[in-house]
Every structure is written in C-alpha cells, then in structure tokens.
PDB file of N, CA and C in Angstrom:
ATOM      1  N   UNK A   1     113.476  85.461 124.103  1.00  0.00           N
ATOM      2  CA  UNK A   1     112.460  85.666 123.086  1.00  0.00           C
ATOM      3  C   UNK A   1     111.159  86.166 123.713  1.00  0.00           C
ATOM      4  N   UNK A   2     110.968  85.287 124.794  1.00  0.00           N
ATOM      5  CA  UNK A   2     109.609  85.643 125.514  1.00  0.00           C
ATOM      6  C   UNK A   2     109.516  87.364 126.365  1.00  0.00           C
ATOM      7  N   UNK A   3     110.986  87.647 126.845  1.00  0.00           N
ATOM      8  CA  UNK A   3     110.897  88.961 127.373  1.00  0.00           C
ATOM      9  C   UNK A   3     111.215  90.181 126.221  1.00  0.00           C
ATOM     10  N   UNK A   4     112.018  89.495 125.200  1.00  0.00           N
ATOM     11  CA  UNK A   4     111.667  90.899 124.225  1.00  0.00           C
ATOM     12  C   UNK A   4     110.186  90.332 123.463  1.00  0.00           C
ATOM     13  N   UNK A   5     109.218  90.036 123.122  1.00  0.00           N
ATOM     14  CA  UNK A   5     107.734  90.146 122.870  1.00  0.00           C
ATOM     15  C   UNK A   5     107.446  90.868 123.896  1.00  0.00           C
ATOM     16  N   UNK A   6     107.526  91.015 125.360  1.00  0.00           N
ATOM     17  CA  UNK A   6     106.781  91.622 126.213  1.00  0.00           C
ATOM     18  C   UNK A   6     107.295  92.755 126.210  1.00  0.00           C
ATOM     19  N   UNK A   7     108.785  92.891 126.217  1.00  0.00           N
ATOM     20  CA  UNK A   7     109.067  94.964 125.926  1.00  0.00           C
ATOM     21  C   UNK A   7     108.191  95.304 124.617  1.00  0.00           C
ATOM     22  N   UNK A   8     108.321  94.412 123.968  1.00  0.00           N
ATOM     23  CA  UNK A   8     107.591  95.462 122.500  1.00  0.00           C
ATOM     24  C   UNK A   8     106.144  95.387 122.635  1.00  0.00           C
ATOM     25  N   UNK A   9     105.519  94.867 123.423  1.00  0.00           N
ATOM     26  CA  UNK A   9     104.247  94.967 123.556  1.00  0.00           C
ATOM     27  C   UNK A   9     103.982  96.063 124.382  1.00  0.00           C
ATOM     28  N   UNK A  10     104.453  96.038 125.628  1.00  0.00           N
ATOM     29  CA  UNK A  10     104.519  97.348 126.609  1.00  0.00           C
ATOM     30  C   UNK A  10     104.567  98.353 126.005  1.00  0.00           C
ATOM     31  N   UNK A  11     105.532  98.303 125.053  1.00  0.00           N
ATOM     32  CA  UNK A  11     106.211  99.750 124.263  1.00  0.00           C
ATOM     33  C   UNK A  11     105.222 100.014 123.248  1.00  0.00           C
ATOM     34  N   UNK A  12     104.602  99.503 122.568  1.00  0.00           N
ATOM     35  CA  UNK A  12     103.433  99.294 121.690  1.00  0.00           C
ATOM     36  C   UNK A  12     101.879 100.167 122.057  1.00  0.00           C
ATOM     37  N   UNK A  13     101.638  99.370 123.745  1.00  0.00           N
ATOM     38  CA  UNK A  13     100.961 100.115 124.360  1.00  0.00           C
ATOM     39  C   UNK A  13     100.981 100.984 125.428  1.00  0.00           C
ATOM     40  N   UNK A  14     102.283 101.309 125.247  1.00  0.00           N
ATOM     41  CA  UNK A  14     102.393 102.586 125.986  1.00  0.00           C
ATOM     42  C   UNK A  14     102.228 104.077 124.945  1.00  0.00           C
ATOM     43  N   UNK A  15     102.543 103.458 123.522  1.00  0.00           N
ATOM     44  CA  UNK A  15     102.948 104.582 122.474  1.00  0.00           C
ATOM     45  C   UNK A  15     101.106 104.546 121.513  1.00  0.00           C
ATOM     46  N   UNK A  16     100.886 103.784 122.077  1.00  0.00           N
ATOM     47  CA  UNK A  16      99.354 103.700 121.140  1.00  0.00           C
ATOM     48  C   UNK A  16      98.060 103.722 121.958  1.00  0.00           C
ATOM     49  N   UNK A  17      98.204 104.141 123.006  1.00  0.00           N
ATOM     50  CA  UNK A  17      97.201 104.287 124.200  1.00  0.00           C
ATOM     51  C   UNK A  17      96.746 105.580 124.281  1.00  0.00           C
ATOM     52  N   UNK A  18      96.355 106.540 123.419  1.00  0.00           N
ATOM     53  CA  UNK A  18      95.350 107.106 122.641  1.00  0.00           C
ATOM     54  C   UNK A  18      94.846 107.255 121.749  1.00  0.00           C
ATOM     55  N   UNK A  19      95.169 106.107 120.925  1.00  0.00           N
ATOM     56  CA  UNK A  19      94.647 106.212 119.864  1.00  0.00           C
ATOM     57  C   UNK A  19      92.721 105.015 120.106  1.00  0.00           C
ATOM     58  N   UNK A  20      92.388 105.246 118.518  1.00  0.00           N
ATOM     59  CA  UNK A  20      90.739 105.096 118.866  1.00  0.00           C
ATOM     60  C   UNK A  20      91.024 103.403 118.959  1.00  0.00           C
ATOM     61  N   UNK A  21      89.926 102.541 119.835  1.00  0.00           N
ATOM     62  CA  UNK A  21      89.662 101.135 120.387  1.00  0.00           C
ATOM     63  C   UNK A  21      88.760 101.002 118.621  1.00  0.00           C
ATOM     64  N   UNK A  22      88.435 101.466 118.286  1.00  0.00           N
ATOM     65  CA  UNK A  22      87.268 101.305 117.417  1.00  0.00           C
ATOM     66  C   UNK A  22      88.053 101.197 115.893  1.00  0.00           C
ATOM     67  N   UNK A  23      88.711 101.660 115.788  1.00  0.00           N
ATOM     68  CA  UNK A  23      90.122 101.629 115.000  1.00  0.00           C
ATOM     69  C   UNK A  23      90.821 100.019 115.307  1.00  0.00           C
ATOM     70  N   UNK A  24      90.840  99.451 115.969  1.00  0.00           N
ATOM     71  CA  UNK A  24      91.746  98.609 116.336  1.00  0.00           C
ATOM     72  C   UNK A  24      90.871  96.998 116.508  1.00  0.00           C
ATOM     73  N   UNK A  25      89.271  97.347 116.764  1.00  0.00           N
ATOM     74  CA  UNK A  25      88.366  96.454 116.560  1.00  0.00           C
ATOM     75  C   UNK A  25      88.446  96.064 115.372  1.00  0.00           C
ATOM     76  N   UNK A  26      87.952  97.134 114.428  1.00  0.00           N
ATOM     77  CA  UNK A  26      87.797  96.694 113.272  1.00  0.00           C
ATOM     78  C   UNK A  26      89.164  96.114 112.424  1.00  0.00           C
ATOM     79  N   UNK A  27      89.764  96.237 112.531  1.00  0.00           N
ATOM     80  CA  UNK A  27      91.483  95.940 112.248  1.00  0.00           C
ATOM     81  C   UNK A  27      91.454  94.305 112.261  1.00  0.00           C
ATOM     82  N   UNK A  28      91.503  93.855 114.024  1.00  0.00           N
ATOM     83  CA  UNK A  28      91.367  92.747 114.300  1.00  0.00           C
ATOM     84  C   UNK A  28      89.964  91.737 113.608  1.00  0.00           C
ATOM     85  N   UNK A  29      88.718  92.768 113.526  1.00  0.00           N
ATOM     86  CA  UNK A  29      87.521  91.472 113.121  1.00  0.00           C
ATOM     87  C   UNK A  29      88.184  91.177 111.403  1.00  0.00           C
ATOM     88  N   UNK A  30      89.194  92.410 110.563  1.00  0.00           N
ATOM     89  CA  UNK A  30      89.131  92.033 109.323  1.00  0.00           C
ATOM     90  C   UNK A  30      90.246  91.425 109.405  1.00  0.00           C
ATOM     91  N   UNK A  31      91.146  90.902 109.667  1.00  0.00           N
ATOM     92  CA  UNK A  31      92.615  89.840 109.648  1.00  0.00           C
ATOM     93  C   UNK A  31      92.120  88.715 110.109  1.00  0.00           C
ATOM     94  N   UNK A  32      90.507  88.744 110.726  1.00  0.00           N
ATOM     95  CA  UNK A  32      90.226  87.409 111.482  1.00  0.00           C
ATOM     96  C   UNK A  32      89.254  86.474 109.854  1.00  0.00           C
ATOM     97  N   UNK A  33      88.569  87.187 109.586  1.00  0.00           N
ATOM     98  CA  UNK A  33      87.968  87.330 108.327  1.00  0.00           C
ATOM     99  C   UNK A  33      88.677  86.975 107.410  1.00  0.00           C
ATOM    100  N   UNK A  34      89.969  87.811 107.071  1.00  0.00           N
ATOM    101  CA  UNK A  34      91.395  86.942 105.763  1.00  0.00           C
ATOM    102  C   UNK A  34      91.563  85.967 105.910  1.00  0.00           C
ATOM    103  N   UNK A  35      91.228  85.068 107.198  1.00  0.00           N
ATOM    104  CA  UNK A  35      91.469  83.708 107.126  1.00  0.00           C
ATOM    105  C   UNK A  35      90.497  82.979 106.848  1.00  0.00           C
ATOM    106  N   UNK A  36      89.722  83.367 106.997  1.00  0.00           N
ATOM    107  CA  UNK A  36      88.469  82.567 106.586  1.00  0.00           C
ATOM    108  C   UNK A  36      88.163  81.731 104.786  1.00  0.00           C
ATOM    109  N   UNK A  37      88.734  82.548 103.894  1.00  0.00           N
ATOM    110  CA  UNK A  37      88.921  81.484 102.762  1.00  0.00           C
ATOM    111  C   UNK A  37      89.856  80.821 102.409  1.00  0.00           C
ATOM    112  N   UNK A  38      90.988  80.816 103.471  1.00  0.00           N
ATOM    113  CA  UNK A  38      92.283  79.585 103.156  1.00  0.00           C
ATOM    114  C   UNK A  38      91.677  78.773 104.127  1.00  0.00           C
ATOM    115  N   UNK A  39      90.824  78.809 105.073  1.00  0.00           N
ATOM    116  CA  UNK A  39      90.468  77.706 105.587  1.00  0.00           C
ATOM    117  C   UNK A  39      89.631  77.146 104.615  1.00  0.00           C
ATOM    118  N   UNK A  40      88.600  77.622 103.988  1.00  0.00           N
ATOM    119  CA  UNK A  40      87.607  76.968 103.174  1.00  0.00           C
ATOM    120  C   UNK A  40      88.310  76.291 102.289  1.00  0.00           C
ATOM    121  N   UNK A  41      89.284  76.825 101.625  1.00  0.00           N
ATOM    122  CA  UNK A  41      89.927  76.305 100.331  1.00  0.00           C
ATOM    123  C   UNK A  41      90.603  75.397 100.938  1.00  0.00           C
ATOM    124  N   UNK A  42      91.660  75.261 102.007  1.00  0.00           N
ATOM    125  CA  UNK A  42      92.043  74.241 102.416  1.00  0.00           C
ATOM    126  C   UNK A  42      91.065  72.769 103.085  1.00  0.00           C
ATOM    127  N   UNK A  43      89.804  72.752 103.587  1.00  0.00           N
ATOM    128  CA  UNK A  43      88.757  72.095 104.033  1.00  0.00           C
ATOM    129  C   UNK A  43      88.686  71.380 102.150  1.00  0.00           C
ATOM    130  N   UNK A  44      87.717  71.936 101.338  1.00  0.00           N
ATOM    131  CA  UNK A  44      87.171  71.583 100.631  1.00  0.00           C
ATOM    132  C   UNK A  44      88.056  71.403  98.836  1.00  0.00           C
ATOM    133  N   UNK A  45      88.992  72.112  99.061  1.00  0.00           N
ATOM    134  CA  UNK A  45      89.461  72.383  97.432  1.00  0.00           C
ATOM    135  C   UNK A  45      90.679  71.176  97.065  1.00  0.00           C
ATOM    136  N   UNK A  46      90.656  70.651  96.942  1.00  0.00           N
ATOM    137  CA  UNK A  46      91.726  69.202  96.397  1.00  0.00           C
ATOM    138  C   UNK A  46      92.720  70.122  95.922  1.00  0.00           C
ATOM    139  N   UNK A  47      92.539  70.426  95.003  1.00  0.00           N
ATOM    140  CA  UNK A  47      93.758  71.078  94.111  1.00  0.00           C
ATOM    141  C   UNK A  47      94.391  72.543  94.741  1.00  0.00           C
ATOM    142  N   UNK A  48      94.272  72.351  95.830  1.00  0.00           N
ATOM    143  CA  UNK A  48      94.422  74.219  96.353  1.00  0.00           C
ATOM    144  C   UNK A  48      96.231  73.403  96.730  1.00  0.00           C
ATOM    145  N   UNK A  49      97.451  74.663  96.150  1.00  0.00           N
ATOM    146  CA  UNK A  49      98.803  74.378  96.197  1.00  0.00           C
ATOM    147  C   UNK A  49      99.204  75.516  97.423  1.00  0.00           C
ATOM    148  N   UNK A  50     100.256  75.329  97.395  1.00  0.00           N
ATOM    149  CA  UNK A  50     100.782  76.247  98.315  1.00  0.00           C
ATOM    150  C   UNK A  50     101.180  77.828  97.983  1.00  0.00           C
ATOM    151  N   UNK A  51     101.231  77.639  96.460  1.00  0.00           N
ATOM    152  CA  UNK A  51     101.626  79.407  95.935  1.00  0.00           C
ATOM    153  C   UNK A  51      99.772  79.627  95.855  1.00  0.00           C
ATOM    154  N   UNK A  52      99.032  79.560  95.412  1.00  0.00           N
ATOM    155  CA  UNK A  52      97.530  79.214  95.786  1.00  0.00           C
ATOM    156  C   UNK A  52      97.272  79.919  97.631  1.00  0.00           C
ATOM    157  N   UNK A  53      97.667  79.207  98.044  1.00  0.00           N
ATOM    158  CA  UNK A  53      97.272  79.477  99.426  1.00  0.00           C
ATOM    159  C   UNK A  53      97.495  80.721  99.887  1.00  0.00           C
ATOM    160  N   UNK A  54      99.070  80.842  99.525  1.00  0.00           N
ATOM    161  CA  UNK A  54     100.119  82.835  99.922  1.00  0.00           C
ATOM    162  C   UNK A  54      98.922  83.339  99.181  1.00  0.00           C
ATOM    163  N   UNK A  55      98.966  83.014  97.575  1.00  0.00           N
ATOM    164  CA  UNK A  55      98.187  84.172  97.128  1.00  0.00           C
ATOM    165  C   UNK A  55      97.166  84.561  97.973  1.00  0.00           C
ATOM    166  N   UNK A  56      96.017  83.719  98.238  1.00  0.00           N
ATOM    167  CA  UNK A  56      94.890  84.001  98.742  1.00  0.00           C
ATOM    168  C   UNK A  56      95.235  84.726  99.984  1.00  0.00           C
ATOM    169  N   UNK A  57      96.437  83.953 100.955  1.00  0.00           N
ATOM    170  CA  UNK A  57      96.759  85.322 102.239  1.00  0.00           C
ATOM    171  C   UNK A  57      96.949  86.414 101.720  1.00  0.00           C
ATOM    172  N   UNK A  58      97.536  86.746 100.951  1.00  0.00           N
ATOM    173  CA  UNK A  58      98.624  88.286 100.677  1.00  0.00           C
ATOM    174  C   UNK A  58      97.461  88.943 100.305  1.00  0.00           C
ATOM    175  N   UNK A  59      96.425  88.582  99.291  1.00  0.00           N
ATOM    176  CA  UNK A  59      95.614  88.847  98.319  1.00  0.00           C
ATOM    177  C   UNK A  59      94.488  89.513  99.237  1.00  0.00           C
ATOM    178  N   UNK A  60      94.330  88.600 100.363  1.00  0.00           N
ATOM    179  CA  UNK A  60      92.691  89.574 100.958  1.00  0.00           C
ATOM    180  C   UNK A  60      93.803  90.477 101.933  1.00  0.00           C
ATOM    181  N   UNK A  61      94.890  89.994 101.975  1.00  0.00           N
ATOM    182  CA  UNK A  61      95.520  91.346 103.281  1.00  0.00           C
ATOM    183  C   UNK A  61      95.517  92.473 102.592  1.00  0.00           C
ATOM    184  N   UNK A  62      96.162  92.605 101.426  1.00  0.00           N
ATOM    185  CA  UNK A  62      96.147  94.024 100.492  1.00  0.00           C
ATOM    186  C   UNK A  62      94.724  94.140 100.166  1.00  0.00           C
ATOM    187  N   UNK A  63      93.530  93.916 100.604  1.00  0.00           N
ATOM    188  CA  UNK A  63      92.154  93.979 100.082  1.00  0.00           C
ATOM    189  C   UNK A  63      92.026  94.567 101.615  1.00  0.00           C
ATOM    190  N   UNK A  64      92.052  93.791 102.742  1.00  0.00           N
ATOM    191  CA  UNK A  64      92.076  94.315 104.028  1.00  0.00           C
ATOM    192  C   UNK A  64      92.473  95.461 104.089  1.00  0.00           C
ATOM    193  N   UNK A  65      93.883  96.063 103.850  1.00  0.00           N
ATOM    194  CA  UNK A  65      94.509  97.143 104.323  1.00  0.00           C
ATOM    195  C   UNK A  65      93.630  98.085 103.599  1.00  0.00           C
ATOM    196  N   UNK A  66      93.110  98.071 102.456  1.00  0.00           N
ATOM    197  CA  UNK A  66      92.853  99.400 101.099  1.00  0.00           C
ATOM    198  C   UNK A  66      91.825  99.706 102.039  1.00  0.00           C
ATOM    199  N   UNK A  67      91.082  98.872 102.307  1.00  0.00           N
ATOM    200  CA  UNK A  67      89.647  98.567 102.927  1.00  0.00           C
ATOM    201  C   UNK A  67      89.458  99.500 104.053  1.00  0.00           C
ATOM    202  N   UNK A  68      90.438  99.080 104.924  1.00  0.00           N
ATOM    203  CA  UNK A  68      90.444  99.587 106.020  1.00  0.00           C
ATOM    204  C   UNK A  68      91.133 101.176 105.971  1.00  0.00           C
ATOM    205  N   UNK A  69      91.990 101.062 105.118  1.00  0.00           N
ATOM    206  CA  UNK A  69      92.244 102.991 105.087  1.00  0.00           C
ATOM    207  C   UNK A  69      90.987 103.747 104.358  1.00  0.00           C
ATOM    208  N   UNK A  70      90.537 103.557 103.650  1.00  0.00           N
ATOM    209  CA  UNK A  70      88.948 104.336 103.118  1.00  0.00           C
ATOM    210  C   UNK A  70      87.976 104.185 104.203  1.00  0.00           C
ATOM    211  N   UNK A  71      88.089 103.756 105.700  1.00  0.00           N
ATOM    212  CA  UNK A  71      86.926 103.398 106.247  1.00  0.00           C
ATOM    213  C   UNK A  71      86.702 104.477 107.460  1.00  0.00           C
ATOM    214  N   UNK A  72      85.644 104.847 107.606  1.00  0.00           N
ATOM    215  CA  UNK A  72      85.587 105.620 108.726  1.00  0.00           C
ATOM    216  C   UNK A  72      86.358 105.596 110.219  1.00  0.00           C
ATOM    217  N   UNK A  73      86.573 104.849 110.334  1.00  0.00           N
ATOM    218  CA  UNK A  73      87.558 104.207 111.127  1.00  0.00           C
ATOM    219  C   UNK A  73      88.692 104.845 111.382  1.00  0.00           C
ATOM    220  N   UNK A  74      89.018 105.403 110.456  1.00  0.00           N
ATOM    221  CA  UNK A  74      90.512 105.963 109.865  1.00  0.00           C
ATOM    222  C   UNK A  74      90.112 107.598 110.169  1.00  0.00           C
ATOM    223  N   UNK A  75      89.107 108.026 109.408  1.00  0.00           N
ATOM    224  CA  UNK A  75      89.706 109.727 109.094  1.00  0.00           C
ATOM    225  C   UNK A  75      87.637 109.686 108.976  1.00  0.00           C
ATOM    226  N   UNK A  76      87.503 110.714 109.100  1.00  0.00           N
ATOM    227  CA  UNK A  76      86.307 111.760 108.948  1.00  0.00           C
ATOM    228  C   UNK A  76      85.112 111.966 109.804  1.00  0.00           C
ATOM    229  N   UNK A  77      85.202 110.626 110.624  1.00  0.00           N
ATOM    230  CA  UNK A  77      84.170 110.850 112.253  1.00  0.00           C
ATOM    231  C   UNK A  77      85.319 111.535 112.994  1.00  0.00           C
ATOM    232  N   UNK A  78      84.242 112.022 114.382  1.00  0.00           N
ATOM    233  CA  UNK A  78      84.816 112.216 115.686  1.00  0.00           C
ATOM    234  C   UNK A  78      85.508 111.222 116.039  1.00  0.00           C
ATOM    235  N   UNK A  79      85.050 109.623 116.303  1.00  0.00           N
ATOM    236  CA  UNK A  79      85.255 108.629 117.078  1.00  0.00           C
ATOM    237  C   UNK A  79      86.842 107.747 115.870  1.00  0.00           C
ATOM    238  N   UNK A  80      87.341 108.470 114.885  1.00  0.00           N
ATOM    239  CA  UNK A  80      88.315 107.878 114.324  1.00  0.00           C
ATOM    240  C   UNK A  80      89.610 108.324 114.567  1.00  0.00           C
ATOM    241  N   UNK A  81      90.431 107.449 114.072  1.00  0.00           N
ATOM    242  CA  UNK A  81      91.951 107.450 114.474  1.00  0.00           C
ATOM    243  C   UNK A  81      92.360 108.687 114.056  1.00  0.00           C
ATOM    244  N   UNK A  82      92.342 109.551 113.018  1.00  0.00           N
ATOM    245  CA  UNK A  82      92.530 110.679 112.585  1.00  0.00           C
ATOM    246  C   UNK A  82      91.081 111.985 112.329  1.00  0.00           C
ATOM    247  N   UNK A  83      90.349 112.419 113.702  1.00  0.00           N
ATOM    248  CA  UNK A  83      89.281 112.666 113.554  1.00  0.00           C
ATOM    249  C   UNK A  83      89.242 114.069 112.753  1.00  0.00           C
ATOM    250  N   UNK A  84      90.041 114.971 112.723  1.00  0.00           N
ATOM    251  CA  UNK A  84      90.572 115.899 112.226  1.00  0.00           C
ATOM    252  C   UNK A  84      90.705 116.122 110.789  1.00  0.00           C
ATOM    253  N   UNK A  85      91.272 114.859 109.877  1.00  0.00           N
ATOM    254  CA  UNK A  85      91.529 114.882 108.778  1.00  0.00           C
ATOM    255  C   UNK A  85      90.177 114.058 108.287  1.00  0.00           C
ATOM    256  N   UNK A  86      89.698 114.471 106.689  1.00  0.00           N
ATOM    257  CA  UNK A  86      89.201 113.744 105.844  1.00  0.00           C
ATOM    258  C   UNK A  86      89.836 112.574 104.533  1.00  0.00           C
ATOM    259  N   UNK A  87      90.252 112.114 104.719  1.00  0.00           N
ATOM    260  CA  UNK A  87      90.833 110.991 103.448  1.00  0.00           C
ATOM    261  C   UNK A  87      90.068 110.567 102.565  1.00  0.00           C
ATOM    262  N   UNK A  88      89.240 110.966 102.579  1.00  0.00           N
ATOM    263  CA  UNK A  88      87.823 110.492 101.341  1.00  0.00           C
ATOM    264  C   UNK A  88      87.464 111.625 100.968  1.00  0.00           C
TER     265      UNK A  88
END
C-alpha cells in the first residue's frame, strides 16, 4: 500500500512538474478552508447528523471546484495554469 502511494506520487510529480505552484497553492489553502465549517458545526451544533455533515463536505467542495475554475489561477494571467487561454 505504502509503495504504490509512492509510485503514484512520483508519477504525479513527474507528469505535473510544469505546471503553475500558484495554481496548486491556492487549490490546497481552499480544501483546507472546506473544512473549516464541519469543524464548527461539529464543535458547536448539537443537532448536526451525519447526512448534515457529507452535505456540508460535498457542498463547499462543488463551491471550491466552481470557484477555483473561474479564478485567475486557472486561465487569463501569465503566471496561470492555462496562461494562453481565457475562460472568463
């Protein structure tokens, strides 16, 4: 288990090692962020259930992803993953 995670990581960054760091920041600060209100709701909300909880994951990830494809990040600077194309 532990040596296939490490081929697919190698292989991961061997196949994505030009693409933009700045692209991949922002990626990571917003999946770090989706967690941030199932923790709250779990800390403080009594009544928070478990179909409750998915929702709230699934719910900011599809808010994450939309987010993150409209973002400069993606398409219309120099410094983006697709600097070439405009998507907006």
């Amino acid at each position: 288990m532990l040596m296939t995670l490490g081929v697919v990581s190698v292989a991961l960054a061997t196949g994505l090692y030009n693409w933009s760091i700045l692209f991949f920041a922002s990626w990571a600060a917003s999946v770090a962020v989706e967690i941030l209100p199932v923790l709250l709701y779990t800390f403080f909300w009594r009544g928070l259930t478990r179909r409750g909880l998915l929702g709230t994951l699934f719910g900011s990830a599809a808010c994450c992803c939309v987010l993150q494809l409209f973002s400069p990040t993606v398409s219309g600077t120099s410094l983006a993953l697709f600097p070439e194309q405009d998507f907006v």
